[in-house]
Protein backbone atom coordinates (compact mmCIF):
# COMPACT_ATOMS: atom_id res chain seq x y z
CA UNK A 1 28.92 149.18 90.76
CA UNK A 2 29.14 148.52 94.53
CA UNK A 3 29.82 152.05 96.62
CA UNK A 4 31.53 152.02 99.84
CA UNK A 5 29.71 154.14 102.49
CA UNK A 6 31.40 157.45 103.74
CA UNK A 7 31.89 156.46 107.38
CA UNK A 8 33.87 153.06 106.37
CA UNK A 9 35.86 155.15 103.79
CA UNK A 10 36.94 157.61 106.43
CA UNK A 11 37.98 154.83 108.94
CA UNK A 12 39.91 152.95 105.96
CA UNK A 13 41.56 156.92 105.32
CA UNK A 14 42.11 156.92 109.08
CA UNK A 15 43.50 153.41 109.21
CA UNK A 16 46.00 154.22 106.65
CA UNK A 17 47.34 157.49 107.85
CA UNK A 18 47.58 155.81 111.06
CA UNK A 19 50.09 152.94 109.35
CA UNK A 20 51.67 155.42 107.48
CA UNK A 21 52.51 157.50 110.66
CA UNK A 22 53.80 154.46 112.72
CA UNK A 23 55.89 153.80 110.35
CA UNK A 24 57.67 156.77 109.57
CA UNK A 25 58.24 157.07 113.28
CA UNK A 26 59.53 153.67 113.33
CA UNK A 27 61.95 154.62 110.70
CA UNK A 28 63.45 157.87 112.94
CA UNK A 29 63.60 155.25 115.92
CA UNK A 30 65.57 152.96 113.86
CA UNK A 31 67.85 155.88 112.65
CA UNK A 32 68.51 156.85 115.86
CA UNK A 33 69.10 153.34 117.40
CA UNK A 34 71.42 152.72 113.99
CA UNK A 35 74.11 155.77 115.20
CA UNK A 36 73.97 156.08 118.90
CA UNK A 37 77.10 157.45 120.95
CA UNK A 38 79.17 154.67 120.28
CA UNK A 39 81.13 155.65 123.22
CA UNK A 40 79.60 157.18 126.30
CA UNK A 41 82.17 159.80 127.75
CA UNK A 42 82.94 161.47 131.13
CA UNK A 43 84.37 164.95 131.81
CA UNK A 44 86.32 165.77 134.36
CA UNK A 45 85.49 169.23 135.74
CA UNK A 46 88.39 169.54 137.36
CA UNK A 47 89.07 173.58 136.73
CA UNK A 48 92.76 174.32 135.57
CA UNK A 49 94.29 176.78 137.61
CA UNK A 50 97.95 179.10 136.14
CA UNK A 51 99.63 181.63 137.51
CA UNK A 52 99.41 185.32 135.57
CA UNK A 53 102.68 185.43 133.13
CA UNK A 54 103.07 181.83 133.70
CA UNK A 55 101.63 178.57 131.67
CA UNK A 56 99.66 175.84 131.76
CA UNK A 57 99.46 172.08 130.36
CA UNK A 58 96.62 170.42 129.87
CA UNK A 59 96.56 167.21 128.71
CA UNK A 60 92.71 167.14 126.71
CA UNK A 61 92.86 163.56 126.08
CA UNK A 62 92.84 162.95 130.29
CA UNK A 63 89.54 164.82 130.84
CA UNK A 64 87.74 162.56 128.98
CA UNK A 65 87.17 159.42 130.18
CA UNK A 66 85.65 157.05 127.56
CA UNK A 67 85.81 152.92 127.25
CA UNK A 68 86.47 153.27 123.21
CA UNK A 69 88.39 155.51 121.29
CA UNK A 70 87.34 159.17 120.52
CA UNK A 71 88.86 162.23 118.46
CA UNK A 72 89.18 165.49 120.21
CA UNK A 73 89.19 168.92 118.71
CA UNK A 74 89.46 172.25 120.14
CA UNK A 75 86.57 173.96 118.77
CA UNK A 76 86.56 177.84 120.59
CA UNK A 77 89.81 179.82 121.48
CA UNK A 78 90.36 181.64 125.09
CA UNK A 79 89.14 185.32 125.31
CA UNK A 80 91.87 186.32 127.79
CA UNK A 81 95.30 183.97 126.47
CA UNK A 82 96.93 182.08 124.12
CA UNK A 83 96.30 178.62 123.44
CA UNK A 84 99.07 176.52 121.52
CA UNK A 85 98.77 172.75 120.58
CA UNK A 86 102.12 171.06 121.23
CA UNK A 87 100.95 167.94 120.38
CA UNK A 88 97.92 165.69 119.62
CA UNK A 89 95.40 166.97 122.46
CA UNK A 90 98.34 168.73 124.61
CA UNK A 91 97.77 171.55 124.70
CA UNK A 92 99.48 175.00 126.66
CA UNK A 93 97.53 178.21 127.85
CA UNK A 94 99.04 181.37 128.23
CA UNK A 95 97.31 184.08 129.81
CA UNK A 96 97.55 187.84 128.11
CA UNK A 97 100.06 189.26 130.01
CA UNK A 98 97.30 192.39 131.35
CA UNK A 99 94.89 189.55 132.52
CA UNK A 100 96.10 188.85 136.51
CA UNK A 101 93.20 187.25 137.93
CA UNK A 102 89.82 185.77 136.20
CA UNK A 103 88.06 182.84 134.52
CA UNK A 104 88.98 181.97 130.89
CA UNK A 105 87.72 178.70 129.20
CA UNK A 106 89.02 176.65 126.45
CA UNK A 107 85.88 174.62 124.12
CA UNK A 108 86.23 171.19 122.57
CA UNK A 109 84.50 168.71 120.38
CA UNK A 110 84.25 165.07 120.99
CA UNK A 111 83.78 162.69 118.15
CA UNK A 112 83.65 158.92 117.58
CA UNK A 113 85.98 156.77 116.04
CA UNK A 114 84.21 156.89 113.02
CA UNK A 115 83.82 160.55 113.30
CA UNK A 116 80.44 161.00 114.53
CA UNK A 117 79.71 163.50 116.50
CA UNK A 118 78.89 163.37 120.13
CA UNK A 119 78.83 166.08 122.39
CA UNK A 120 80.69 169.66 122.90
CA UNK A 121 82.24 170.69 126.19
CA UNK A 122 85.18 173.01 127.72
CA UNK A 123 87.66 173.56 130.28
CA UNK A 124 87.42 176.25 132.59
CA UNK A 125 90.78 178.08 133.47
CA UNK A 126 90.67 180.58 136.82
CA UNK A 127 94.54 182.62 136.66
CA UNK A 128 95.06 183.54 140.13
CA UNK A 129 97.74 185.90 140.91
CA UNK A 130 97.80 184.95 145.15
CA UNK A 131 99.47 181.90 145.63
CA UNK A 132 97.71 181.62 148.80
CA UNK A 133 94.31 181.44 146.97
CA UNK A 134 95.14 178.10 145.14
CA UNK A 135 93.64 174.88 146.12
CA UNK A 136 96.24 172.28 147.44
CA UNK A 137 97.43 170.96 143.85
CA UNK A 138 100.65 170.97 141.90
CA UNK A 139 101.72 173.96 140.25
CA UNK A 140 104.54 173.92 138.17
CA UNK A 141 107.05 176.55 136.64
CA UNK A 142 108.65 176.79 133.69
CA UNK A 143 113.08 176.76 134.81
CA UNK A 144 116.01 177.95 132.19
CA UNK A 145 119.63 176.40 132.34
CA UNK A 146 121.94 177.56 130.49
CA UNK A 147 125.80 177.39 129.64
CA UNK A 148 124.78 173.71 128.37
CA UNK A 149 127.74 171.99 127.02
CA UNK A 150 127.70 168.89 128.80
CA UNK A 151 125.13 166.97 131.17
CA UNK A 152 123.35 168.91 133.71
CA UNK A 153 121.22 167.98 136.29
CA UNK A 154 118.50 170.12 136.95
CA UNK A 155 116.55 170.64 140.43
CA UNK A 156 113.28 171.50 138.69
CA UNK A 157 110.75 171.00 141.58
CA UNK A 158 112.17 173.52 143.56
CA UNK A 159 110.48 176.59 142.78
CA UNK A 160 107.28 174.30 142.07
CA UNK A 161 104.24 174.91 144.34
CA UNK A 162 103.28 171.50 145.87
CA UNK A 163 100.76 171.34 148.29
CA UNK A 164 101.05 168.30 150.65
CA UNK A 165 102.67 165.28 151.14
CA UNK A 166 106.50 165.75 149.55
CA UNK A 167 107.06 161.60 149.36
CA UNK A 168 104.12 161.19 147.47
CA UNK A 169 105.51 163.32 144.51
CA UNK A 170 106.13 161.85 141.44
CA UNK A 171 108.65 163.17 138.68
CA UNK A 172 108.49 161.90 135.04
CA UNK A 173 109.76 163.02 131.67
CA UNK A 174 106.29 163.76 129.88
CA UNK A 175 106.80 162.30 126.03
CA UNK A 176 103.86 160.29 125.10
CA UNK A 177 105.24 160.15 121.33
CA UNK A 178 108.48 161.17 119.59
CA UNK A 179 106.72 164.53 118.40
CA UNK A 180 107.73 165.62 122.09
CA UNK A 181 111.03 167.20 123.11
CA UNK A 182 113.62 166.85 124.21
CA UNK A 183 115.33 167.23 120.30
CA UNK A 184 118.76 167.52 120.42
CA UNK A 185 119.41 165.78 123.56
CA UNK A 186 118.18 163.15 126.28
CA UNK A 187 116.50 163.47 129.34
CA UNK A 188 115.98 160.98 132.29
CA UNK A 189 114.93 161.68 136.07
CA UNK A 190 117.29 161.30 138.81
CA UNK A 191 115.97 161.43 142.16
CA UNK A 192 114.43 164.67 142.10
CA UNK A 193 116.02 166.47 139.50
CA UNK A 194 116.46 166.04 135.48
CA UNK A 195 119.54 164.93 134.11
CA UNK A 196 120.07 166.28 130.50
CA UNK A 197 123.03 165.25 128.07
CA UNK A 198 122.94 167.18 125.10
CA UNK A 199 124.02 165.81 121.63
CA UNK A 200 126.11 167.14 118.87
CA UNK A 201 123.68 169.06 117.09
CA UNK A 202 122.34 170.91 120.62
CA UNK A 203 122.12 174.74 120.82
CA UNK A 204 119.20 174.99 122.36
CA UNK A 205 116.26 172.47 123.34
CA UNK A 206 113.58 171.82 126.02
CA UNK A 207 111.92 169.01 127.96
CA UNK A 208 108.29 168.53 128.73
CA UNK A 209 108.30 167.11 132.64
CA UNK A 210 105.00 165.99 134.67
CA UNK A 211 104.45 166.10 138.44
CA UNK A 212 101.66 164.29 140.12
CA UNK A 213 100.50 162.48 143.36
CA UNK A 214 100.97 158.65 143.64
CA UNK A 215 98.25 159.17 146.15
CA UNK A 216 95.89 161.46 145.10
CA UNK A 217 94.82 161.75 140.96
CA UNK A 218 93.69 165.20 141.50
CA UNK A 219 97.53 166.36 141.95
CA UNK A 220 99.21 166.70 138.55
CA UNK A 221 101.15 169.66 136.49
CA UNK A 222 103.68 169.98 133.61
CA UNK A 223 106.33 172.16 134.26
CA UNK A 224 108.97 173.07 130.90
CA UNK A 225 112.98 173.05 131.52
CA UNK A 226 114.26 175.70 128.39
CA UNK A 227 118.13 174.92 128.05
CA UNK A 228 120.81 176.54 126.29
CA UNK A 229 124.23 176.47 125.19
CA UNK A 230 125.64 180.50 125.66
CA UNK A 231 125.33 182.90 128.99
CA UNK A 232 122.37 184.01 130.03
CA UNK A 233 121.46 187.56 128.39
CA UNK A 234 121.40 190.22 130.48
CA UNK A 235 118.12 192.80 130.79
CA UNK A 236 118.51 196.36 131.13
CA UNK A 237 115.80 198.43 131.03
CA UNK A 238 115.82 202.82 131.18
CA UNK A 239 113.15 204.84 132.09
CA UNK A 240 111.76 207.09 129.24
CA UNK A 241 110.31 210.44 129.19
CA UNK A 242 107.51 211.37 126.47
CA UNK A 243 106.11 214.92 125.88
CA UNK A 244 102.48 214.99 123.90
CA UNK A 245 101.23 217.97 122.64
CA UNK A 246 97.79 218.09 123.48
CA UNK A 247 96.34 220.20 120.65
CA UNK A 248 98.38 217.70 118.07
CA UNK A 249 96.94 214.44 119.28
CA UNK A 250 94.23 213.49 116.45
CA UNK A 251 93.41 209.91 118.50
CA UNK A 252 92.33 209.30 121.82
CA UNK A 253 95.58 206.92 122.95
CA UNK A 254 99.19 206.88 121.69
CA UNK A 255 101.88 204.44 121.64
CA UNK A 256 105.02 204.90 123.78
CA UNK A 257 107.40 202.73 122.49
CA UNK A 258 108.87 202.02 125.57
CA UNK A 259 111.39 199.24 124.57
CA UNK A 260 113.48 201.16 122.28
CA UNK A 261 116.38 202.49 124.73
CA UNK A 262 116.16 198.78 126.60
CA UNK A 263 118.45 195.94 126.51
CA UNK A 264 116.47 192.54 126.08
CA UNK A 265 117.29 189.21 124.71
CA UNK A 266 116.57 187.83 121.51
CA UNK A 267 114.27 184.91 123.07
CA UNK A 268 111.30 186.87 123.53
CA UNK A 269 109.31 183.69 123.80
CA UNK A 270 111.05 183.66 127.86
CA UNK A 271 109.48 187.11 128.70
CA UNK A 272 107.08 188.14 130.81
CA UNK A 273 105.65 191.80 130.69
CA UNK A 274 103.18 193.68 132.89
CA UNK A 275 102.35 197.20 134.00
CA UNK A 276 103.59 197.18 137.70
CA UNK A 277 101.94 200.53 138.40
CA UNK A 278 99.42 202.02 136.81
CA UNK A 279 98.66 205.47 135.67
CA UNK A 280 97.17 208.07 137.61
CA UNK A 281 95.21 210.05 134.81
CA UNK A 282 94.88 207.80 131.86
CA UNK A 283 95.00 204.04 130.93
CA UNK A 284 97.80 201.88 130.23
CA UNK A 285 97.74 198.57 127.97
CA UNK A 286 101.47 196.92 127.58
CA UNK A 287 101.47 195.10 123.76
CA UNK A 288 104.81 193.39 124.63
CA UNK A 289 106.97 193.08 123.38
CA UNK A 290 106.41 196.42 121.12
CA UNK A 291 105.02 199.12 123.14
CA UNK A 292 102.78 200.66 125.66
CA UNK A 293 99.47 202.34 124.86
CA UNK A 294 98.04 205.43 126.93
CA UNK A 295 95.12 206.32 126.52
CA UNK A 296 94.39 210.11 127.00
CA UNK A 297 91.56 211.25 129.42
CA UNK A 298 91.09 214.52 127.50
CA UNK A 299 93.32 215.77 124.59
CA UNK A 300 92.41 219.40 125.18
CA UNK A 301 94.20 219.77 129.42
CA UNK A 302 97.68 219.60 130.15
CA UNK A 303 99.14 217.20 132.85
CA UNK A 304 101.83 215.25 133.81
CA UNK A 305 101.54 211.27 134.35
CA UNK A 306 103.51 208.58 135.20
CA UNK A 307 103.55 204.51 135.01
CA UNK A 308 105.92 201.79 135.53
CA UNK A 309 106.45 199.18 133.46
CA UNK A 310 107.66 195.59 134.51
CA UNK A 311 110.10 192.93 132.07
CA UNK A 312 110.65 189.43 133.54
CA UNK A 313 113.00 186.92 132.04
CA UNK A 314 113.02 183.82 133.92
CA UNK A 315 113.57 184.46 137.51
CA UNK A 316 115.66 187.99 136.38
CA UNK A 317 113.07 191.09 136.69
CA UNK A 318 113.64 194.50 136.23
CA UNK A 319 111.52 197.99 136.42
CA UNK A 320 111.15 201.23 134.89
CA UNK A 321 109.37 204.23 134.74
CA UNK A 322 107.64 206.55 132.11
CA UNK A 323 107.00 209.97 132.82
CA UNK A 324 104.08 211.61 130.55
CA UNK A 325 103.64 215.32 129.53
CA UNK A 326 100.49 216.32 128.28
CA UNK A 327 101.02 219.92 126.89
């Protein structure tokens, strides 16, 4: 029998592991060459910028700029609002109503057509509560109408903050697909205003408008029109007047239910609420539309505290105050 000599068997050994390795690493190159990013996308970082106790639009599907088709999906929630998907990829922030100024962020999944997977990014959200701080954009708010029984025509840019140019403004009913309002009536743009006629079936309904700059991409907002068909209700808030006995208080806050002598209306979804001043010796969290909580510095000592409390419906706001005895 013929015996191969050591050194040629360890170079055939080596020669074969050497084959084997190429091509198992020609097999992961060919893996990932078979599922690439079938379609290359662009962010925009444009930040989104919303008033405290106000809203914002953002329309997901316009920050990404892609030459095929992609899914979006929002994949983390905002720490410091409330995030609500209208539609496919429009979406509307809300900010807490104690968060005045700071950064939130909203995070979102891209994925193929065929549902692969390609990257994860998010939106950054700054609430400012000085107009004067915004960059030169178009900042929308949200208008009511009501006593709707027949068409109205509604001046909605005017309490809109647009910066620049007012002839390069553009107005448009915002309803990429039927799943958009308005409902129970239609809408069309007149000039500068939207004309609403509602149908039989209308007691209430709302249209989605956009506003944006024929000049400059950079300058768009949605702005919501809420319409009704009765008065507009009335608030009426009274101060209240809440006596804690020190050595009774087994928690370190309590809940002033501040809301319970007030007048407000049913559509609680129109509010805003905010603490307008804040305590002197303890801490004050509004949990609208329910109550305040106070938070006691020390539940042994007696002394008196006070706080206002703020209630905004539409453009109608009203005030009042809480006095707290600590006994």
């Amino acid at each position: 029998m013929n015996t191969i000599p050591a050194k040629i068997t360890h170079v055939i050994r080596t020669l074969l592991l050497a084959t084997v390795i190429i091509a198992l690493y020609s097999c992961d190159v060919l893996e990932n060459d078979a599922s690439p990013n079938e379609n290359p996308v662009e962010i925009s970082d444009q930040k989104v910028y919303v008033l405290p106790n106000g809203s914002a639009y953002i329309d997901l599907y316009s920050k990404v700029k892609t030459l095929g088709t992609v899914k979006l999906n929002v994949s983390g929630q905002p720490r410091h609002g409330n995030l609500t998907e209208l539609s496919n990829g429009f979406l509307q922030y809300s900010p807490d109503h104690t968060f005045r100024k700071g950064t939130d962020a909203i995070a979102f999944s891209i994925y193929s057509e065929s549902n692969q997977f390609i990257r994860l990014d998010s939106i950054v959200i700054i609430v400012e509560n000085d107009t004067t701080q915004l960059p030169c954009g178009y900042y929308p708010r949200n208008d009511s109408t009501f006593n709707v029984t027949g068409t109205v025509s509604i001046p909605v840019l005017q309490n809109d903050i647009l910066c620049g140019d007012s002839s390069d403004v553009i107005l448009e009913i915002y309803r990429p697909a039927t799943s958009f309002p308005p409902y129970y009536g239609t809408a069309t743009v007149v000039g500068t205003h939207i004309q609403y006629t509602p149908n039989s079936a209308f007691t209430s309904d709302k249209i989605i408008y956009k506003v944006y700059s024929s000049t400059d991409t950079t300058k768009v907002g949605y702005g919501v029109v809420y319409l009704y068909n009765e008065a507009p209700c009335t608030v009426q808030l009274n101060s209240d007047q809440f006596d804690i006995p020190a050595d009774t208080v087994t928690t370190d806050s309590v809940r002033l239910y501040v809301f319970s002598n007030d007048i407000l209306c049913q559509d609680t979804a129109q509010y805003s609420f905010s603490i307008s001043k804040a305590p002197v010796y303890g801490k004050a969290t509004m949990r609208s539309p329910y109550r305040i909580d106070y938070k006691l510095l020390d539940t042994t000592a007696a002394y008196t505290d006070s706080l206002r409390y703020k209630v905004c419906y539409g453009s109608q706001c009203q005030e009042a105050s809480v006095s707290i005895n600590v006994h």
